[in-house]
Every structure is written in structure tokens, then in C-alpha cells.
C-alpha atoms as a PDB file:
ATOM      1  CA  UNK A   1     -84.340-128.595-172.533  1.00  0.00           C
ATOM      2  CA  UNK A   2     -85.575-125.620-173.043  1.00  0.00           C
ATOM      3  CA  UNK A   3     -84.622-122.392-175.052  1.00  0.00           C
ATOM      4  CA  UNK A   4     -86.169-120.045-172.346  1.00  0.00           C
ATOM      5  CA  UNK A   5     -83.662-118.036-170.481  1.00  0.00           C
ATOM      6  CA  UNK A   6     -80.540-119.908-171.784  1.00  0.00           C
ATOM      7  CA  UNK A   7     -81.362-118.855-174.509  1.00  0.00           C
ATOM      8  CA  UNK A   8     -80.223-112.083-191.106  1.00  0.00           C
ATOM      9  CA  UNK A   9     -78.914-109.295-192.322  1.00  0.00           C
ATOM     10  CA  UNK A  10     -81.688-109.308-195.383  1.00  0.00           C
ATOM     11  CA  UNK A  11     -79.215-111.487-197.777  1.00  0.00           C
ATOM     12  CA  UNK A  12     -79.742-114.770-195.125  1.00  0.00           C
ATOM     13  CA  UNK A  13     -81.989-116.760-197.681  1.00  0.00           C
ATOM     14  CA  UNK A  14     -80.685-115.273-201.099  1.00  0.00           C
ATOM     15  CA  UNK A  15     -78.502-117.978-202.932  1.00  0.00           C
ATOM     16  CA  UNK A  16     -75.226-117.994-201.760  1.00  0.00           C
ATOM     17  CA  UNK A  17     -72.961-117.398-205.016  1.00  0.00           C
ATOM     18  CA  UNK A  18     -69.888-119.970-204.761  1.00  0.00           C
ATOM     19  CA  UNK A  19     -67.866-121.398-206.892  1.00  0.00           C
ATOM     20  CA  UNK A  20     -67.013-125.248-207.375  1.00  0.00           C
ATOM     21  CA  UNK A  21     -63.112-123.864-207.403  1.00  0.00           C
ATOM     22  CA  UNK A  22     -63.825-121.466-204.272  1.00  0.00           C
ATOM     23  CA  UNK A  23     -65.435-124.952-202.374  1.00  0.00           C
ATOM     24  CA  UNK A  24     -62.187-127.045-203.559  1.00  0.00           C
ATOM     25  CA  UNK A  25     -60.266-124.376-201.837  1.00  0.00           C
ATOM     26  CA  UNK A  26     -61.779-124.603-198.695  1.00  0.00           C
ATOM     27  CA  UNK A  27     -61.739-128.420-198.813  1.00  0.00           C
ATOM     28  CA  UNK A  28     -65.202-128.538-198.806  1.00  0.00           C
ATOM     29  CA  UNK A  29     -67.216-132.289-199.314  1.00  0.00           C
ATOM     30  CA  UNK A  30     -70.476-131.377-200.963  1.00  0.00           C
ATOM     31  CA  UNK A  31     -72.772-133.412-203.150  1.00  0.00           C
ATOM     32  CA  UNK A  32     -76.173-132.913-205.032  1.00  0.00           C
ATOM     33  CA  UNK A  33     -79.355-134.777-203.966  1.00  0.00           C
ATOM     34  CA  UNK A  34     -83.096-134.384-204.868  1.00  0.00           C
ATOM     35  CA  UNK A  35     -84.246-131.644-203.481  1.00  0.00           C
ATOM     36  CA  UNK A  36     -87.271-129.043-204.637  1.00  0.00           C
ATOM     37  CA  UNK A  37     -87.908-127.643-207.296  1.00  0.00           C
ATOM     38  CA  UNK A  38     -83.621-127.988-209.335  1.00  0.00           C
ATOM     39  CA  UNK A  39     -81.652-130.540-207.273  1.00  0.00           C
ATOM     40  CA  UNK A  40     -78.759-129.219-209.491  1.00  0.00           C
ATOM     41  CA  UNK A  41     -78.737-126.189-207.841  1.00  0.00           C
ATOM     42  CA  UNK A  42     -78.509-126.958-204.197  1.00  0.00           C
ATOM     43  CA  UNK A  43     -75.956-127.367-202.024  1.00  0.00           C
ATOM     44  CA  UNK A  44     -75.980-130.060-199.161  1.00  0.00           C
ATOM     45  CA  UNK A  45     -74.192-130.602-196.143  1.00  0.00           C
ATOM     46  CA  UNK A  46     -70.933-133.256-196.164  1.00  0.00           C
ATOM     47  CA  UNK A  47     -71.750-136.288-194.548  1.00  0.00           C
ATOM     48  CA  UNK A  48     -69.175-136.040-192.052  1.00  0.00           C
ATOM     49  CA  UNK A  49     -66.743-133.152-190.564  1.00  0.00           C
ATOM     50  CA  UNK A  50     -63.068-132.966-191.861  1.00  0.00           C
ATOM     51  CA  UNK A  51     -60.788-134.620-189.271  1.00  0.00           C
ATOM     52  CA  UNK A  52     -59.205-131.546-188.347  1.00  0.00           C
ATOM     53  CA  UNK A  53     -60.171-129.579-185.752  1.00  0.00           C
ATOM     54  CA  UNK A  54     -60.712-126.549-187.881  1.00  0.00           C
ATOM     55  CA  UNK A  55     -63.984-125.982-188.423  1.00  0.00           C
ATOM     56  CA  UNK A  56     -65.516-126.764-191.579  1.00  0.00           C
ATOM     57  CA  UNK A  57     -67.989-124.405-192.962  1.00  0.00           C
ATOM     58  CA  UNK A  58     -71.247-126.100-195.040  1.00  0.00           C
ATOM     59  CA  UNK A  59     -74.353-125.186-196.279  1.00  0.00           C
ATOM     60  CA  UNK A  60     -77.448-126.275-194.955  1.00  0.00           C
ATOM     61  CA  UNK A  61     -79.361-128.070-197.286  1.00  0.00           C
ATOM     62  CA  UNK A  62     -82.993-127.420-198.805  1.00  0.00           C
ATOM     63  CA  UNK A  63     -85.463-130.713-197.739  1.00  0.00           C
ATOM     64  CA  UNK A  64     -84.950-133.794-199.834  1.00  0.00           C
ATOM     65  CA  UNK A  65     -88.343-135.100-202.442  1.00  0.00           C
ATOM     66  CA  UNK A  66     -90.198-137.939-199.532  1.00  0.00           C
ATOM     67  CA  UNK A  67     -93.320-139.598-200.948  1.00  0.00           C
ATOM     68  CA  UNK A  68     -95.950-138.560-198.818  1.00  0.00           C
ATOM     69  CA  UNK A  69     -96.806-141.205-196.090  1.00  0.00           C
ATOM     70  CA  UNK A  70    -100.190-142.937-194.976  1.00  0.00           C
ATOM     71  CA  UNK A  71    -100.590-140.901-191.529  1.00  0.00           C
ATOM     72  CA  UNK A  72    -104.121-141.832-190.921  1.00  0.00           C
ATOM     73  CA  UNK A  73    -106.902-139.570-190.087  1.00  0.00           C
ATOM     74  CA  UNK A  74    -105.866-136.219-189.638  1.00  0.00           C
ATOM     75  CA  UNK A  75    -107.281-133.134-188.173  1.00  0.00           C
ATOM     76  CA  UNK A  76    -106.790-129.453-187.542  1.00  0.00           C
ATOM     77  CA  UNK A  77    -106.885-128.447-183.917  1.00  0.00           C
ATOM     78  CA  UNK A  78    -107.445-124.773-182.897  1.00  0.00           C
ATOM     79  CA  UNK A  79    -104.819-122.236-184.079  1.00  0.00           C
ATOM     80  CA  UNK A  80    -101.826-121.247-181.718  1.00  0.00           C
ATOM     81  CA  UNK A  81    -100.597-116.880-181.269  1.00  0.00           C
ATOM     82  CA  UNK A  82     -97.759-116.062-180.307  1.00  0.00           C
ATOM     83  CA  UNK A  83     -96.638-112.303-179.673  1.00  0.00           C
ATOM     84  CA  UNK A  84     -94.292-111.255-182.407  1.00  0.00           C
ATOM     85  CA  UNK A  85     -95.038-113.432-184.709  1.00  0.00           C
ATOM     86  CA  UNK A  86     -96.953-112.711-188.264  1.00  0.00           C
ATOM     87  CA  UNK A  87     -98.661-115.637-188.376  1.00  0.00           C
ATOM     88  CA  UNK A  88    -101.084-118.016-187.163  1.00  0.00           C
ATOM     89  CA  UNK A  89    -100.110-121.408-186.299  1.00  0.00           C
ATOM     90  CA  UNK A  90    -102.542-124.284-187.645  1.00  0.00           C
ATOM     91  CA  UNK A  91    -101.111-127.603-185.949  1.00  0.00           C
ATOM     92  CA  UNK A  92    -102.461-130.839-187.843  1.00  0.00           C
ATOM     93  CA  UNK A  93    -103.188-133.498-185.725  1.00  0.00           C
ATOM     94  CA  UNK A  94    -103.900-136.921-185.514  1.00  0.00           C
ATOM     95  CA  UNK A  95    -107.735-137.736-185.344  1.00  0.00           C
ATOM     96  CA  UNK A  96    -107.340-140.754-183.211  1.00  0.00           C
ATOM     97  CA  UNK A  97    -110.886-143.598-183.657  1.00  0.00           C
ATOM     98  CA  UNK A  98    -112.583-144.530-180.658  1.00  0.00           C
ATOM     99  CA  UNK A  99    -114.151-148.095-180.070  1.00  0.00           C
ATOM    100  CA  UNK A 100    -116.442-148.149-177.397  1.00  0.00           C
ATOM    101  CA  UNK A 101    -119.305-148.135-175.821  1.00  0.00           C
ATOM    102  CA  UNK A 102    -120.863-144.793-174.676  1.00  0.00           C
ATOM    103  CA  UNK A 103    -121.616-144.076-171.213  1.00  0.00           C
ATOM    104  CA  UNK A 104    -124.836-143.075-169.627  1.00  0.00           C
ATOM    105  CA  UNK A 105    -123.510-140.939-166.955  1.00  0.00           C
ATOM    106  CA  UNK A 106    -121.709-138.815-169.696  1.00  0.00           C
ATOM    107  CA  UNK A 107    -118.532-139.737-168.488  1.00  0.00           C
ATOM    108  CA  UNK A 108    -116.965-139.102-171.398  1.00  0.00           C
ATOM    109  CA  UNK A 109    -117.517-135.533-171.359  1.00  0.00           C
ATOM    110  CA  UNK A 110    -115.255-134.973-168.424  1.00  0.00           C
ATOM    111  CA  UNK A 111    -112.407-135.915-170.070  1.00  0.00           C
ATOM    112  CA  UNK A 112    -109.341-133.811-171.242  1.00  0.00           C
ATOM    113  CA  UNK A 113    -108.509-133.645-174.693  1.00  0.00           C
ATOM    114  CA  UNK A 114    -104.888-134.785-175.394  1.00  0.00           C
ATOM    115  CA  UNK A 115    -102.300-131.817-176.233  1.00  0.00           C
ATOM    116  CA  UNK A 116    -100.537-132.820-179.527  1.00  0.00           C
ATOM    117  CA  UNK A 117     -98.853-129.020-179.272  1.00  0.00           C
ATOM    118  CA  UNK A 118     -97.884-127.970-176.190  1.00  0.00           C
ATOM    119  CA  UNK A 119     -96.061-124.735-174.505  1.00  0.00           C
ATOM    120  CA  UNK A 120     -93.576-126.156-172.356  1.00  0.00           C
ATOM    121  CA  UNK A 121     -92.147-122.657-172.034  1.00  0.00           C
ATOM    122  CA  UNK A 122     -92.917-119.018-173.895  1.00  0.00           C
ATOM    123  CA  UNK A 123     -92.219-119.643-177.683  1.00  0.00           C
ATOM    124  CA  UNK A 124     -90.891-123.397-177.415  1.00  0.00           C
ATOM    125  CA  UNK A 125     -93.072-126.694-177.788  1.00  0.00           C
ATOM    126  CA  UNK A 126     -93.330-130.218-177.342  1.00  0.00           C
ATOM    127  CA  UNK A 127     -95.319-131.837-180.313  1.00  0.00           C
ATOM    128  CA  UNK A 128     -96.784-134.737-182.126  1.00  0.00           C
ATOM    129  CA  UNK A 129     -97.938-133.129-184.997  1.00  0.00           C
ATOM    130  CA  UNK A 130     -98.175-134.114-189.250  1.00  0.00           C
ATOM    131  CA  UNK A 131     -97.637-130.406-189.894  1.00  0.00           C
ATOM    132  CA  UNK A 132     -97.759-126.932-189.543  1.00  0.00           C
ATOM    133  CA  UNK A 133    -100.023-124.274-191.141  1.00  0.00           C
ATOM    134  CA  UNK A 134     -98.925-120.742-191.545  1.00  0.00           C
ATOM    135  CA  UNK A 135    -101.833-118.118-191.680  1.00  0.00           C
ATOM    136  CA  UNK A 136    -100.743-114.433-192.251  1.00  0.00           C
ATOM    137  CA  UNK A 137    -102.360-112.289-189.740  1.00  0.00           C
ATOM    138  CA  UNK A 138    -102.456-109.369-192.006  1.00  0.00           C
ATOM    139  CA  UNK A 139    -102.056-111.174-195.538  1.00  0.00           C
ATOM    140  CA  UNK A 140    -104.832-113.809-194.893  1.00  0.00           C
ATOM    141  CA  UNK A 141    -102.379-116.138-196.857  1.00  0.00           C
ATOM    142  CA  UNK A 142    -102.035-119.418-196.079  1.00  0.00           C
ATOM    143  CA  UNK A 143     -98.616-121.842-196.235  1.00  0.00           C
ATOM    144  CA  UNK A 144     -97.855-125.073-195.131  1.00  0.00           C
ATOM    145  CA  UNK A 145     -94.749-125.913-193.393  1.00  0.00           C
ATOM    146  CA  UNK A 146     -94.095-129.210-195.293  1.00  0.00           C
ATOM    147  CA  UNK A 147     -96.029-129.910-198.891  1.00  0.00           C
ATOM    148  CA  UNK A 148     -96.983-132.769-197.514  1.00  0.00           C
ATOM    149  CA  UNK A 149     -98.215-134.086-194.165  1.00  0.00           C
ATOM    150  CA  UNK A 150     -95.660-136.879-193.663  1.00  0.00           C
ATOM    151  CA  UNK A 151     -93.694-136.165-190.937  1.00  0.00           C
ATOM    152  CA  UNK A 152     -94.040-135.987-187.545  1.00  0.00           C
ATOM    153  CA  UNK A 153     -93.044-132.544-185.723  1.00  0.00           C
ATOM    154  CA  UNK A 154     -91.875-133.852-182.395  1.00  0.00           C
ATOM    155  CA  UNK A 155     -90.767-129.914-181.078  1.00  0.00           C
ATOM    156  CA  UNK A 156     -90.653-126.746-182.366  1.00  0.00           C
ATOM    157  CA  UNK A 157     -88.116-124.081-180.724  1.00  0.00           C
ATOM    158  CA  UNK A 158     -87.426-120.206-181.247  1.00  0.00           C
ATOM    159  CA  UNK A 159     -83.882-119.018-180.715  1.00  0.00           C
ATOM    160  CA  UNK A 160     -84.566-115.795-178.541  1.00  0.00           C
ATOM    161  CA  UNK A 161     -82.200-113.215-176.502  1.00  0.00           C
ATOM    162  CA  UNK A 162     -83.538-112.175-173.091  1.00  0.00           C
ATOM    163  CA  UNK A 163     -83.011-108.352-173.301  1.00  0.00           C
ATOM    164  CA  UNK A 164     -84.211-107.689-169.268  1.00  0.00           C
ATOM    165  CA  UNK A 165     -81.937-105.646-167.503  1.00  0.00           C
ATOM    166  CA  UNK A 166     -81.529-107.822-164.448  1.00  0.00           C
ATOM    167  CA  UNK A 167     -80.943-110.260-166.853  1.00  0.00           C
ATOM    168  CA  UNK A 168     -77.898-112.229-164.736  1.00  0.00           C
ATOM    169  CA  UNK A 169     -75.780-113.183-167.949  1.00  0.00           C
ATOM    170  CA  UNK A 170     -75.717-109.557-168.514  1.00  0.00           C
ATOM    171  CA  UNK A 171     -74.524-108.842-165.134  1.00  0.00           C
ATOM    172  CA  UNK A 172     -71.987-111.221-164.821  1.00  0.00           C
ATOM    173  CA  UNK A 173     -70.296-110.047-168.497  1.00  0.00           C
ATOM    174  CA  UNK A 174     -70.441-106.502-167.267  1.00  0.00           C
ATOM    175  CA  UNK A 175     -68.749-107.196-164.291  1.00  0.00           C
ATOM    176  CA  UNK A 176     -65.623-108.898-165.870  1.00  0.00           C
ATOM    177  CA  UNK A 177     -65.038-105.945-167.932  1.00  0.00           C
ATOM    178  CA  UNK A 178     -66.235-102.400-168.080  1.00  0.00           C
ATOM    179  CA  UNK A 179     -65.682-101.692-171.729  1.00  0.00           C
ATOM    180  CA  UNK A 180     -67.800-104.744-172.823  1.00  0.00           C
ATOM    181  CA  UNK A 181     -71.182-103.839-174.272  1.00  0.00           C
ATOM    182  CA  UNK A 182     -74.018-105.091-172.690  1.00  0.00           C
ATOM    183  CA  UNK A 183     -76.202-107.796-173.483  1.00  0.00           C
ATOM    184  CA  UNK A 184     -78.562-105.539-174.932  1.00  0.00           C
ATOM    185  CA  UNK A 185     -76.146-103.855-176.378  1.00  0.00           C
ATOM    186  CA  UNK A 186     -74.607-106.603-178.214  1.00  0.00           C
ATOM    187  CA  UNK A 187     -78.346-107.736-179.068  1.00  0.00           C
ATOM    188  CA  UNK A 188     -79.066-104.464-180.685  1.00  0.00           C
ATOM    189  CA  UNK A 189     -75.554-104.445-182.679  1.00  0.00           C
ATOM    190  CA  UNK A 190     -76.076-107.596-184.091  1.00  0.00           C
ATOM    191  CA  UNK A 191     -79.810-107.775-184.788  1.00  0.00           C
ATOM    192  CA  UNK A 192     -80.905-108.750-188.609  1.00  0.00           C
ATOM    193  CA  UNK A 193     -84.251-107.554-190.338  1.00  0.00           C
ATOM    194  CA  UNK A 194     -85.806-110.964-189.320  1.00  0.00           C
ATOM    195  CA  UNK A 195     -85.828-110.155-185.918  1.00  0.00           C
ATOM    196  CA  UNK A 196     -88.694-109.357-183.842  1.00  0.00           C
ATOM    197  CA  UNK A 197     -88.495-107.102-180.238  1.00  0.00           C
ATOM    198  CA  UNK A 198     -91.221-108.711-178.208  1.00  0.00           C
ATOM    199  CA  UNK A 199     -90.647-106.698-174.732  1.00  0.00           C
ATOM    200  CA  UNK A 200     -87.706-107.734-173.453  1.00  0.00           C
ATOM    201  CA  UNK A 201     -87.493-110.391-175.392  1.00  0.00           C
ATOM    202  CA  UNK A 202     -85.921-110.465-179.098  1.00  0.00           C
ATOM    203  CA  UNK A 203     -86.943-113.186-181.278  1.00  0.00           C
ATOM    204  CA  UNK A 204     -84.107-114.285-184.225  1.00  0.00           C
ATOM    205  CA  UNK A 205     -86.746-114.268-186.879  1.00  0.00           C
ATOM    206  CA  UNK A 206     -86.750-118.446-187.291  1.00  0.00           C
ATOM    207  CA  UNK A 207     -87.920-121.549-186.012  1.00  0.00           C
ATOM    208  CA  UNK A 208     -86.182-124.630-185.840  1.00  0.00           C
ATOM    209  CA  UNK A 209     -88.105-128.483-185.910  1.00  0.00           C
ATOM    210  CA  UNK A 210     -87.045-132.057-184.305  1.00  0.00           C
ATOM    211  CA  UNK A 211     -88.533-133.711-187.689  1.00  0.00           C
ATOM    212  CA  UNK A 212     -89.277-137.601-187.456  1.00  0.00           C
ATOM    213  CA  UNK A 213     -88.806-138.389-191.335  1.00  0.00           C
ATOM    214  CA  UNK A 214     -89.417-142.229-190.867  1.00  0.00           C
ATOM    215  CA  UNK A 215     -92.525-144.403-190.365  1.00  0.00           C
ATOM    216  CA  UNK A 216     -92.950-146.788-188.031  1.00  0.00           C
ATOM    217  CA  UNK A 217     -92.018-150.317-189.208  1.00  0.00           C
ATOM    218  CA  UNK A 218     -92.404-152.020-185.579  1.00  0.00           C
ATOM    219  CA  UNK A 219     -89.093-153.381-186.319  1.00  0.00           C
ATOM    220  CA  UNK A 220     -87.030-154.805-183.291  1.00  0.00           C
ATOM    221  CA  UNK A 221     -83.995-154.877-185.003  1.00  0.00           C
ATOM    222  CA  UNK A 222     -83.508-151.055-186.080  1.00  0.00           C
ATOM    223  CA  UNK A 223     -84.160-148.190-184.176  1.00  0.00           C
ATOM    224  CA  UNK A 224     -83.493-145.623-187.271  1.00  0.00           C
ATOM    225  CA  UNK A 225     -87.401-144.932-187.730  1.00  0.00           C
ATOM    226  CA  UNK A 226     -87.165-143.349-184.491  1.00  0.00           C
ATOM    227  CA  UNK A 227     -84.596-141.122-185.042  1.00  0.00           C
ATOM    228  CA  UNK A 228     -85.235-137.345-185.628  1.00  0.00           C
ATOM    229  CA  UNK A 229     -83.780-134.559-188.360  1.00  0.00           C
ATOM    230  CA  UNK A 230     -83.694-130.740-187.733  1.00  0.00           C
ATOM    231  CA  UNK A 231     -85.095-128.345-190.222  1.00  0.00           C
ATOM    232  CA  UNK A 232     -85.034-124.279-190.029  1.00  0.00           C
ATOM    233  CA  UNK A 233     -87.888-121.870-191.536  1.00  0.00           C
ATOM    234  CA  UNK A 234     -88.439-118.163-190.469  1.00  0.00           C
ATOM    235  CA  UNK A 235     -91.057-116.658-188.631  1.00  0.00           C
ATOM    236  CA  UNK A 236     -93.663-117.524-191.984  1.00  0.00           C
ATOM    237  CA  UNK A 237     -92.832-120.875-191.923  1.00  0.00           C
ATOM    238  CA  UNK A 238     -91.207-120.125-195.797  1.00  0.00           C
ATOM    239  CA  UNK A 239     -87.068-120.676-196.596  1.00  0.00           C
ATOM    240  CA  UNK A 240     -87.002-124.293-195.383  1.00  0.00           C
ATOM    241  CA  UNK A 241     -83.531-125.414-194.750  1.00  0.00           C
ATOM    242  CA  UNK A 242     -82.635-129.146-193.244  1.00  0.00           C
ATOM    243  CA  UNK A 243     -79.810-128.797-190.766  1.00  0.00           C
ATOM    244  CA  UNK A 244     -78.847-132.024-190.249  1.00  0.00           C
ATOM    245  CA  UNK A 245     -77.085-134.386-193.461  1.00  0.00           C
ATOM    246  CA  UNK A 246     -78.313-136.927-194.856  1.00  0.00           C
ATOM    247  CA  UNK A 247     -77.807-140.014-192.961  1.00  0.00           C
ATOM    248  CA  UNK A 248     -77.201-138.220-189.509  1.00  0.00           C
ATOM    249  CA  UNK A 249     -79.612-138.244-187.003  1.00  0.00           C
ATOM    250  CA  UNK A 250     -79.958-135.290-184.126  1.00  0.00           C
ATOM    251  CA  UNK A 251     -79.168-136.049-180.717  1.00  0.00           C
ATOM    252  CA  UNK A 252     -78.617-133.216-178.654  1.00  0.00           C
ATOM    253  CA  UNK A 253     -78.777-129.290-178.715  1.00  0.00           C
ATOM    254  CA  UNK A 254     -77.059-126.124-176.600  1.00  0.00           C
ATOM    255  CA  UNK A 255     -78.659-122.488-177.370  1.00  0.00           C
ATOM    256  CA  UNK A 256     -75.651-119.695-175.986  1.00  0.00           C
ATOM    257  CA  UNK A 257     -78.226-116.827-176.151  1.00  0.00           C
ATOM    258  CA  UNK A 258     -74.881-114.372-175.381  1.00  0.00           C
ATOM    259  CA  UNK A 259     -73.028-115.558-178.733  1.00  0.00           C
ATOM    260  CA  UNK A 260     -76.439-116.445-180.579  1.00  0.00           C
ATOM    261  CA  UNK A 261     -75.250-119.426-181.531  1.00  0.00           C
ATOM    262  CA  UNK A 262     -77.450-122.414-181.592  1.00  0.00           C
ATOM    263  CA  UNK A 263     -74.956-126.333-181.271  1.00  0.00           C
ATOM    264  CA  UNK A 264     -75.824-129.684-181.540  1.00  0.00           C
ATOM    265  CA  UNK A 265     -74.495-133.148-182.596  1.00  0.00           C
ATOM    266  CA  UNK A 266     -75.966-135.952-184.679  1.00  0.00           C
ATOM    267  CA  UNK A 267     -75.157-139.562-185.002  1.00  0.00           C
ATOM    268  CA  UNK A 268     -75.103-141.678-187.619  1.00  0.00           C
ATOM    269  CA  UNK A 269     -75.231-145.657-187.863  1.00  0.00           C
ATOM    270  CA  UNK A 270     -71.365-145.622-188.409  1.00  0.00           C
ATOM    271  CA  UNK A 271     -71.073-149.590-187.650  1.00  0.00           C
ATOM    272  CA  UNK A 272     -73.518-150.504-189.657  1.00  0.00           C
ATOM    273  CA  UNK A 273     -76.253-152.450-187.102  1.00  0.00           C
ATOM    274  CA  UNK A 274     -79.243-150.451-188.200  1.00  0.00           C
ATOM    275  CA  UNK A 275     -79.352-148.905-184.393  1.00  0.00           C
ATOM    276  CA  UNK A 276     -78.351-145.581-183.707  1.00  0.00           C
ATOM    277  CA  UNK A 277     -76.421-146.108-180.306  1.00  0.00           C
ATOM    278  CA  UNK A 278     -73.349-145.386-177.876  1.00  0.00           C
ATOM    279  CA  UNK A 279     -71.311-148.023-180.490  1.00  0.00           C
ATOM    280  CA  UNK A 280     -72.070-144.931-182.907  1.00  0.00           C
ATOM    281  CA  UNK A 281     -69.953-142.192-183.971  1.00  0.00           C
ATOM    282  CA  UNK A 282     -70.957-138.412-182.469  1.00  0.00           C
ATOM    283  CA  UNK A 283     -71.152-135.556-184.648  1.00  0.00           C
ATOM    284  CA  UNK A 284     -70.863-131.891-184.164  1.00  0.00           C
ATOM    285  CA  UNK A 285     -72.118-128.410-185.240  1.00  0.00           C
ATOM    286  CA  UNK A 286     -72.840-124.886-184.290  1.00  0.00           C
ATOM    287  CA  UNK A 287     -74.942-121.925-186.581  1.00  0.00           C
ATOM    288  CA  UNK A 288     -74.447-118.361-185.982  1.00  0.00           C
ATOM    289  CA  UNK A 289     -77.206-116.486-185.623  1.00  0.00           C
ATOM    290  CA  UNK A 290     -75.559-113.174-185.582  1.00  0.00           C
ATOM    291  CA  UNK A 291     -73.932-114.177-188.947  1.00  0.00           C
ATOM    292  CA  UNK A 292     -76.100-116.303-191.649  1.00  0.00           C
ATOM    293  CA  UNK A 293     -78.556-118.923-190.204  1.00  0.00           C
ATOM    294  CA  UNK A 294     -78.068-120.582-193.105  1.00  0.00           C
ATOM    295  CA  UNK A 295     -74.832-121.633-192.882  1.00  0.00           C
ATOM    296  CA  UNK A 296     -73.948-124.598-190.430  1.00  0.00           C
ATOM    297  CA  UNK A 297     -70.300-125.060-188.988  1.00  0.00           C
ATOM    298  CA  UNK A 298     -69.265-128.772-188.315  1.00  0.00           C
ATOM    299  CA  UNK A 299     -66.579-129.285-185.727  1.00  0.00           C
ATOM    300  CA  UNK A 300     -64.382-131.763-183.394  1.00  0.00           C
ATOM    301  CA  UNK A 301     -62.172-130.639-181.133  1.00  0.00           C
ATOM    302  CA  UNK A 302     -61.409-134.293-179.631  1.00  0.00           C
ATOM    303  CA  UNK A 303     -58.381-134.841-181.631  1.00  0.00           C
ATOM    304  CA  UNK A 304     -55.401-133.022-181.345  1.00  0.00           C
ATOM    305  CA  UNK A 305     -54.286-131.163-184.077  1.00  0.00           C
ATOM    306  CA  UNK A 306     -52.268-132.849-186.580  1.00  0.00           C
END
């Protein structure tokens, strides 16, 4: 699914400043884990949303210390641009060996080379990738996505606001009420520093990743290697943020590019089988981009309120 046409002020990554006493108010479940560099310091995400059907406000968590993994051979393949933003993007792929026999007839030539990143639509990918690479067009400096290259980037989206003005969401709010601003409008209003004006298209100023954190074990009887995380980053590939809690595993997504806000639900091996299935418990949770991408919003309105 695709972000395409569906689809902070500056304090977004500055520590948020709460208080253990302020979280016990708001009935908030948070723990400590290792995470980089002071695990004492961050914040993560409860494991599960209160019961209530108020929703429950957490804080997305910085990544979690993984050894690095045995990927194989690796590679860099050429660098993807894309208009708006700053940097660069270095994809590093997997440099696959080859037994066989060479042809004569040069056969081999006419081949196309596999796409380990590829533009489904403007600013949103499919992937296979071990990481990232962030090159500053201007700055010349170079950062990597994840320290180290054991993950596997399986898609890489950019929440974006179509500002055209035959754009039919903007229509069809206009003509349900006159004093309602338009899409553009509201856009404009609501825009933080991060964001980039590409045409008539307005980037958020951040990325967001479908992160496979596991290796492959070939195991039959668990499917939890398989599963994938979500992380956030901005437009440099710096401030990296892990949406999804430990021990929850993404599923699905929605972007609402009129409310900039950006759901999806996780699942988590609630029974106990080591397969992450329909016998499994569903998960939900929004983030605001118009407020603080950094703050994720659990929810369930299945239950009626106590």
C-alpha cells in the first residue's frame, strides 16, 4: 500500500522532560531497556495498550543494543535522489555469489540486475536492503542509518500531503463546509521546520522503515524471524526512534494525509506458540504528525467503555 495520494515544531527530537510522578498520573506502563548510548535515560513504549478505550499516550523508544549479524557479502549499489531531500541515499546490498559456468554467446550480459531498492511510487520503496547511507548533499558528511548492517530494510515510506489544487480530498472537505480551511490551508497551518515543499507536494521531514530485526533460523516451528519492526528517522537519516514495543511485531499501516496522522497495529505472540498468527492478539496505534512524531498513541476502541 502505498503512501502516494492517500497520503516538528523544532522541539520534536529534544528530550521530552517528564516526570516519574507526571507518568503515574497518566497511568502510564513504561520500562527501561538497553538502548544507545544511557539506557537509564530512555523511555520505551508499554508492551500493551490500557484496556480502556482512552487512548494511552507513550513514547517511542530509541533502538535497542543487537549484536551485529553475519549478513554475508555486502555491497553498495548506486546512490538514490530524491527532490527535497538533503541527502543522498547509499542502499547496501547483498552481493549475491554466482556458481557457474560462463557462456560463450555472452548471455550473461543481457541480463537485468535485481532491484534490492525499488520506487514503487514517488518517495516510497520496496526493499531488501542491510542498510542505509546518508550523504549530505551540501555537508559531504556521511551517516549510516543503523551502526551496524544487521537488519534487513524491507520498505522505506515518506509521510507526504498532496498540496494540488484539484486535489479531490480537498474538494470534497470544502464542499461540506465553507468556513473549513483548505487542504493547503490546513497543510500550511500546521507545517513544522522539518518539512520540505517539493511542488505540490509537502514532505513531513521523516522517514519511516519495515525493519526485519531477526535472522533466519529455517525454523518450521516459529515464524517470529519473519516478522518486521518500524523505526522513524528524519530526512538525514539521524533521531532514530523504534515505533513499535518490544515484543510486538507490525502488521498493517493507514496514512490519513488530511489529519497527518500515520496508524497501524502490531501483534504479538500472545498464546505463546512462537507463530505470530490470527490466534494472536491485534494491537493498535496512531502518531500525529501535526503534533510530535515522536510520540505514539496506542488505542482500542473494541470494548465498550467500562
Amino acid at each position: 500500500m502505498s503512501f502516494v495520494n492517500q497520503w516538528r515544531d523544532a522541539n520534536f527530537f529534544r528530550p521530552l522532560h517528564i516526570t516519574m510522578s507526571t507518568l503515574s498520573a497518566m497511568g502510564l506502563g513504561l520500562g527501561l531497556t538497553a538502548c544507545q548510548p544511557t539506557p537509564e535515560t530512555n523511555n520505551l513504549a508499554s508492551a500493551a495498550p490500557s484496556p480502556s478505550n482512552v487512548p494511552e499516550v507513550i513514547i517511542a523508544q530509541t533502538p535497542a543494543s543487537i549484536p551485529p549479524a553475519t549478513v554475508g557479502l555486502k555491497r553498495m549499489d548506486f546512490p538514490v535522489y530524491l527532490a527535497g531531500v538533503p541527502n543522498l541515499l547509499h542502499p547496501i546490498i547483498p552481493s549475491v555469489p554466482i556458481n557457474r559456468k560462463y557462456d560463450s554467446d555472452g548471455s550473461d550480459a543481457k541480463k537485468s540486475p535485481v532491484s534490492y531498492f525499488q520506487e514503487v511510487a514517488p518517495y516510497d520503496f520496496q526493499s531488501s536492503v542491510y542498510n542505509i547511507v546518508f550523504e549530505g548533499l551540501k555537508t559531504g558528511q556521511v551517516h549510516r542509518l543503523f551502526p551496524q548492517d544487521n537488519f534487513v530494510i524491507r520498505a522505506v515510506h515518506t509521510p507526504l500531503v498532496d498540496l494540488s489544487p484539484d486535489d479531490k480530498t480537498a474538494q470534497k472537505k470544502a464542499a461540506i463546509t465553507q468556513t473549513a480551511p483548505t487542504q493547503p490551508q490546513a497543510a500550511k497551518e500546521a507545517t513544522s521546520p522539518l518539512a520540505v515543499k517539493v511542488g505540490n507536494t509537502l514532505l513531513l521531514g521523516y522517514f519511516i522503515y519495515e525493519v526485519k530485526e531477526i535472522a533466519d533460523d529455517d525454523d518450521n516451528k516459529t515464524n517470529l524471524d519473519q516478522q518486521l519492526t518500524l523505526y522513524l528517522s528524519d530526512l538525514n537519516g539521524k533521531n532514530l526512534l523504534k515505533l513499535t514495543p518490544n515484543n510486538q511485531y507490525f502488521k498493517h499501516y493507514k496514512w490519513l494525509p488530511e489529519t497527518k496522522r500515520f496508524y497501524f497495529s502490531t501483534q504479538a505472540d500472545t498464546n505463546g506458540d512462537r507463530v505470530i498468527d490470527e490466534n494472536d492478539k491485534y494491537f493498535y496505534y496512531f502518531i500525529d504528525f501535526a503534533k510530535n512524531a515522536q510520540i505514539v498513541t496506542a488505542y482500542d476502541f473494541s470494548k465498550p467503555k467500562a
